[in-house]
C-alpha atoms as a PDB file:
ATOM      1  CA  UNK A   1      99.189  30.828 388.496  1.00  0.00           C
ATOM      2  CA  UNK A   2      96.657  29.549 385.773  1.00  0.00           C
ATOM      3  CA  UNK A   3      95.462  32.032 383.596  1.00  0.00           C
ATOM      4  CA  UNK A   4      93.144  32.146 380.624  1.00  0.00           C
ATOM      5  CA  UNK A   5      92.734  35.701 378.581  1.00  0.00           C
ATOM      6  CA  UNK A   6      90.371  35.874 376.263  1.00  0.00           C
ATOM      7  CA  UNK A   7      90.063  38.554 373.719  1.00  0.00           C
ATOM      8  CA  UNK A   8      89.069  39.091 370.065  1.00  0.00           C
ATOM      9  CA  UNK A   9      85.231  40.169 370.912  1.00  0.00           C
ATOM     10  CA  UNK A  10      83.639  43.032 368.974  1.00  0.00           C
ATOM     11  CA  UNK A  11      80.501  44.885 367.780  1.00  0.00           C
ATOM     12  CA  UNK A  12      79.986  43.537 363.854  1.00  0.00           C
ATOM     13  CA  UNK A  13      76.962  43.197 361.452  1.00  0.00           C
ATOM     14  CA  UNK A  14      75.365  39.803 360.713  1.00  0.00           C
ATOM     15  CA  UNK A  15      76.890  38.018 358.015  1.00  0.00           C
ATOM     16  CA  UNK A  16      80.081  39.194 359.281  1.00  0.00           C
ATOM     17  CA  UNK A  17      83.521  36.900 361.122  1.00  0.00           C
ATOM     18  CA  UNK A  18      85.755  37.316 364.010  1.00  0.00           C
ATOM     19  CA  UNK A  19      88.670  36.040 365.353  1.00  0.00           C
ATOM     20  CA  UNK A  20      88.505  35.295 368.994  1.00  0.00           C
ATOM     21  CA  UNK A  21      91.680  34.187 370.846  1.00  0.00           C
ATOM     22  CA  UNK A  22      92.303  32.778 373.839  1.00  0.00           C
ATOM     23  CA  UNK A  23      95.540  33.218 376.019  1.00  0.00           C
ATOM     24  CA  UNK A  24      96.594  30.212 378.671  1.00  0.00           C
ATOM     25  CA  UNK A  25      99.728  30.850 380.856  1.00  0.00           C
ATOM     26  CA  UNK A  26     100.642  28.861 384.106  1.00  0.00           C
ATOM     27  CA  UNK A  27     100.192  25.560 382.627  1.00  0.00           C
ATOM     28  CA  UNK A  28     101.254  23.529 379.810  1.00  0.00           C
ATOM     29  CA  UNK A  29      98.567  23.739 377.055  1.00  0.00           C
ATOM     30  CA  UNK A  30      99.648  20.502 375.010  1.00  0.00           C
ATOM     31  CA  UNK A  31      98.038  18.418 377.767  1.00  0.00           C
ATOM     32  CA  UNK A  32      94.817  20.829 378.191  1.00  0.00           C
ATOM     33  CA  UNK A  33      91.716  20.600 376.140  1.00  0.00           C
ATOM     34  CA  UNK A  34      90.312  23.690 375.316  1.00  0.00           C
ATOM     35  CA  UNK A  35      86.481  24.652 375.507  1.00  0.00           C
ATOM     36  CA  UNK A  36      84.341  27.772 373.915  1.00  0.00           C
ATOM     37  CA  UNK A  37      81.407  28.510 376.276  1.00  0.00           C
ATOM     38  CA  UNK A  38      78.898  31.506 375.499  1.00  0.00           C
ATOM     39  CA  UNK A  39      76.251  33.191 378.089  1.00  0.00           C
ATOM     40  CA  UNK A  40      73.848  35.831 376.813  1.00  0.00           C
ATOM     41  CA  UNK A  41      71.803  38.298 378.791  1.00  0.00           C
ATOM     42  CA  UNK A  42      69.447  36.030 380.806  1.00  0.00           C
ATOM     43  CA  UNK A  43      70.354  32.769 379.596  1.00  0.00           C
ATOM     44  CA  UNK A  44      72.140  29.939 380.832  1.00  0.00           C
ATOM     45  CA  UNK A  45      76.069  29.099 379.471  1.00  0.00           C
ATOM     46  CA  UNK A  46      76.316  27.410 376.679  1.00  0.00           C
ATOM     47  CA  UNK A  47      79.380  25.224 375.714  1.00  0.00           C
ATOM     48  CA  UNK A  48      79.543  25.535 372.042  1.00  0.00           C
ATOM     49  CA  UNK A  49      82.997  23.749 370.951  1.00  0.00           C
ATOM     50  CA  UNK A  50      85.709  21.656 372.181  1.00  0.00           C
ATOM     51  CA  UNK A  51      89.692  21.542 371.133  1.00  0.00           C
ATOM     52  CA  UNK A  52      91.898  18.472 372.390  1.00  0.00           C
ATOM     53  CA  UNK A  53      95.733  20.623 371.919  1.00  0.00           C
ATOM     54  CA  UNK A  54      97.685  17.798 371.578  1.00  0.00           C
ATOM     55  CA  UNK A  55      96.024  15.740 368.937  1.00  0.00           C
ATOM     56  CA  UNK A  56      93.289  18.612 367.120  1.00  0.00           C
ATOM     57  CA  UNK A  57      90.409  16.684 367.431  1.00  0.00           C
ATOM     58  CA  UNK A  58      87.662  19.402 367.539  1.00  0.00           C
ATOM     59  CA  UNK A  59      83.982  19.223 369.099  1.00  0.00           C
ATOM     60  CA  UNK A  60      80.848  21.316 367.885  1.00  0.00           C
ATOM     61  CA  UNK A  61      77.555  21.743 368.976  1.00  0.00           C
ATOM     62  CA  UNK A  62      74.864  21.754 365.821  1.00  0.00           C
ATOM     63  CA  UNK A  63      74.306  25.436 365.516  1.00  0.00           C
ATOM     64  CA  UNK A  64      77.863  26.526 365.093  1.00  0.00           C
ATOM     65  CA  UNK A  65      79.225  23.611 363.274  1.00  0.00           C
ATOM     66  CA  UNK A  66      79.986  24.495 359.236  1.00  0.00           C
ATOM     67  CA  UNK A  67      80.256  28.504 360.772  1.00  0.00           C
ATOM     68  CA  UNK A  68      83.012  28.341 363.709  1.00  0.00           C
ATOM     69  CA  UNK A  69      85.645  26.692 363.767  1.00  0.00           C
ATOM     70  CA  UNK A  70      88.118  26.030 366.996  1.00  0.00           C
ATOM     71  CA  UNK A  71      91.774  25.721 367.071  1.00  0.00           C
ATOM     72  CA  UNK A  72      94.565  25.225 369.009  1.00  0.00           C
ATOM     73  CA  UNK A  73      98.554  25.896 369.148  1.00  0.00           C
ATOM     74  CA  UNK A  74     100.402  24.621 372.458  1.00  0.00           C
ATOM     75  CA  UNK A  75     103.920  26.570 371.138  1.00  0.00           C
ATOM     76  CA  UNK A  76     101.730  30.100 371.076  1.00  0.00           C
ATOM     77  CA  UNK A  77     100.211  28.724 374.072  1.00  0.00           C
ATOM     78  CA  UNK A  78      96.871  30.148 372.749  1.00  0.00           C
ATOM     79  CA  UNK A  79      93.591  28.472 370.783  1.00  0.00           C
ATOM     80  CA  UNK A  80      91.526  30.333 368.500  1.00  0.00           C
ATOM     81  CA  UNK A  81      87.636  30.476 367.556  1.00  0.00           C
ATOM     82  CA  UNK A  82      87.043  31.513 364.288  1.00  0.00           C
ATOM     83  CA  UNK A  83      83.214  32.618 363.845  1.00  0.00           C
ATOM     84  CA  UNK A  84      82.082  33.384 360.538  1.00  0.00           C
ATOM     85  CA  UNK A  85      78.252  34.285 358.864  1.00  0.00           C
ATOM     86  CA  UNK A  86      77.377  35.705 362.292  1.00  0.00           C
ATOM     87  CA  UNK A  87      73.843  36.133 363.482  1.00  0.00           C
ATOM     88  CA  UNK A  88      71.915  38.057 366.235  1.00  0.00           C
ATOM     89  CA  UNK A  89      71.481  34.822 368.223  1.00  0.00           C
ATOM     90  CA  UNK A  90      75.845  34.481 368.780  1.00  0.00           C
ATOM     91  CA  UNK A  91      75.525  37.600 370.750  1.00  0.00           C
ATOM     92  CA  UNK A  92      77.173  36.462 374.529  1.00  0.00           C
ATOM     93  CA  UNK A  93      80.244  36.994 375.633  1.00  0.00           C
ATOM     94  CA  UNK A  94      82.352  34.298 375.343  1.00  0.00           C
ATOM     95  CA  UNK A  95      84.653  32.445 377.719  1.00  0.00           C
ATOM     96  CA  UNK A  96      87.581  29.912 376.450  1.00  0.00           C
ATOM     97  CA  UNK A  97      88.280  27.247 380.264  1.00  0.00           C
ATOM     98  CA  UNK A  98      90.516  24.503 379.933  1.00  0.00           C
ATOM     99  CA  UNK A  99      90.348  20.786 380.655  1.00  0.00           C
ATOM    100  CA  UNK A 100      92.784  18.320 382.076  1.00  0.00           C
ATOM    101  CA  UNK A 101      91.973  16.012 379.660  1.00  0.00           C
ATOM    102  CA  UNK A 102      90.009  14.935 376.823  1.00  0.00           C
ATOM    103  CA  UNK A 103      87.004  17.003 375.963  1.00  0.00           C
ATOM    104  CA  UNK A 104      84.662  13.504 375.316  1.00  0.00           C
ATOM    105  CA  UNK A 105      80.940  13.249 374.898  1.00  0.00           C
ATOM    106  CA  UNK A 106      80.307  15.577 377.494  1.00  0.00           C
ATOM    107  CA  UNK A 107      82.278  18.908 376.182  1.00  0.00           C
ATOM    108  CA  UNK A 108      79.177  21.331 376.493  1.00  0.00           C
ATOM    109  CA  UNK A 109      79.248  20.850 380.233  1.00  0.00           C
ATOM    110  CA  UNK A 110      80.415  23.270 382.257  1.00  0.00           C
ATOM    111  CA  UNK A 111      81.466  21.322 384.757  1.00  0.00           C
ATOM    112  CA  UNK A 112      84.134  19.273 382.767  1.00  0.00           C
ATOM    113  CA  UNK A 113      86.428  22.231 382.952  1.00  0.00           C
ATOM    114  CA  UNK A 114      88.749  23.288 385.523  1.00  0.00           C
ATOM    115  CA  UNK A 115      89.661  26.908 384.979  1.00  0.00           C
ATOM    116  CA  UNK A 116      87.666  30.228 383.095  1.00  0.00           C
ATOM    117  CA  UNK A 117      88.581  33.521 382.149  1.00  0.00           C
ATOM    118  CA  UNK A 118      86.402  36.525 382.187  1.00  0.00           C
ATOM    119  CA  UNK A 119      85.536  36.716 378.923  1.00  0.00           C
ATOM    120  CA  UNK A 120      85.054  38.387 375.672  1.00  0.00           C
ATOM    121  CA  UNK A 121      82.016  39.785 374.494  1.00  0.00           C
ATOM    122  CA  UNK A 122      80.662  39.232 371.084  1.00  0.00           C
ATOM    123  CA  UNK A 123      77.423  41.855 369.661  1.00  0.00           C
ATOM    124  CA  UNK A 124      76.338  41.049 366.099  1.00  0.00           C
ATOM    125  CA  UNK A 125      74.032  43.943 365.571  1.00  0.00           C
ATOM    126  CA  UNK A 126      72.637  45.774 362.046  1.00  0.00           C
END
């Protein structure tokens, strides 16, 4: 049974980092891409960052790149979003799915991934 956990969200201040992590059982990782999607209140999902497990290469959209950064490690069978200088605007939760392949030109699309978790949800509040 696939299964993606994410956890790691929190309340924090702007200017402030987390560590979100993201737990995949029922499948081997190495071969899975990893994704980092984000829906606020009223808004649509946002993919914000790719991970390809077995070779690193890593995806950003504009507005996160130089502040998160995405990982991956198949033996831990987990991948990682480190956020840092947080603003009011990353508040969403956040949801890590996986992809059977390569995350390519079209990473920020929902509908290139094949499993989701629930979630984790992120507030970056004064």
């Amino acid at each position: 049974q696939v299964q993606l956990v994410e956890s790691g969200g929190a309340l924090v201040q702007p200017g402030e980092s987390l560590r979100l992590s993201c737990e995949a059982s029922g499948f081997s990782l190495r071969w899975y891409s990893i994704g980092w999607f984000r829906q606020a209140p009223g808004k649509e999902r946002e993919g914000i960052s790719c991970v390809v497990i077995r070779d690193g290469s890593t995806y950003y959209i504009d507005s996160v790149k130089g502040r998160f950064t995405i990982s991956g490690d198949s033996g831990k069978k987990r991948a990682f979003l480190e956020m840092t200088n947080l603003k009011p605007e990353d508040t969403a939760t956040y949801y890590c799915p996986a992809n059977g392949g390569h995350c390519g030109d079209f990473f920020y699309d929902p509908m290139e991934y094949e499993y989701w978790g629930r979630g984790t949800q992120v507030t970056v509040s004064p």
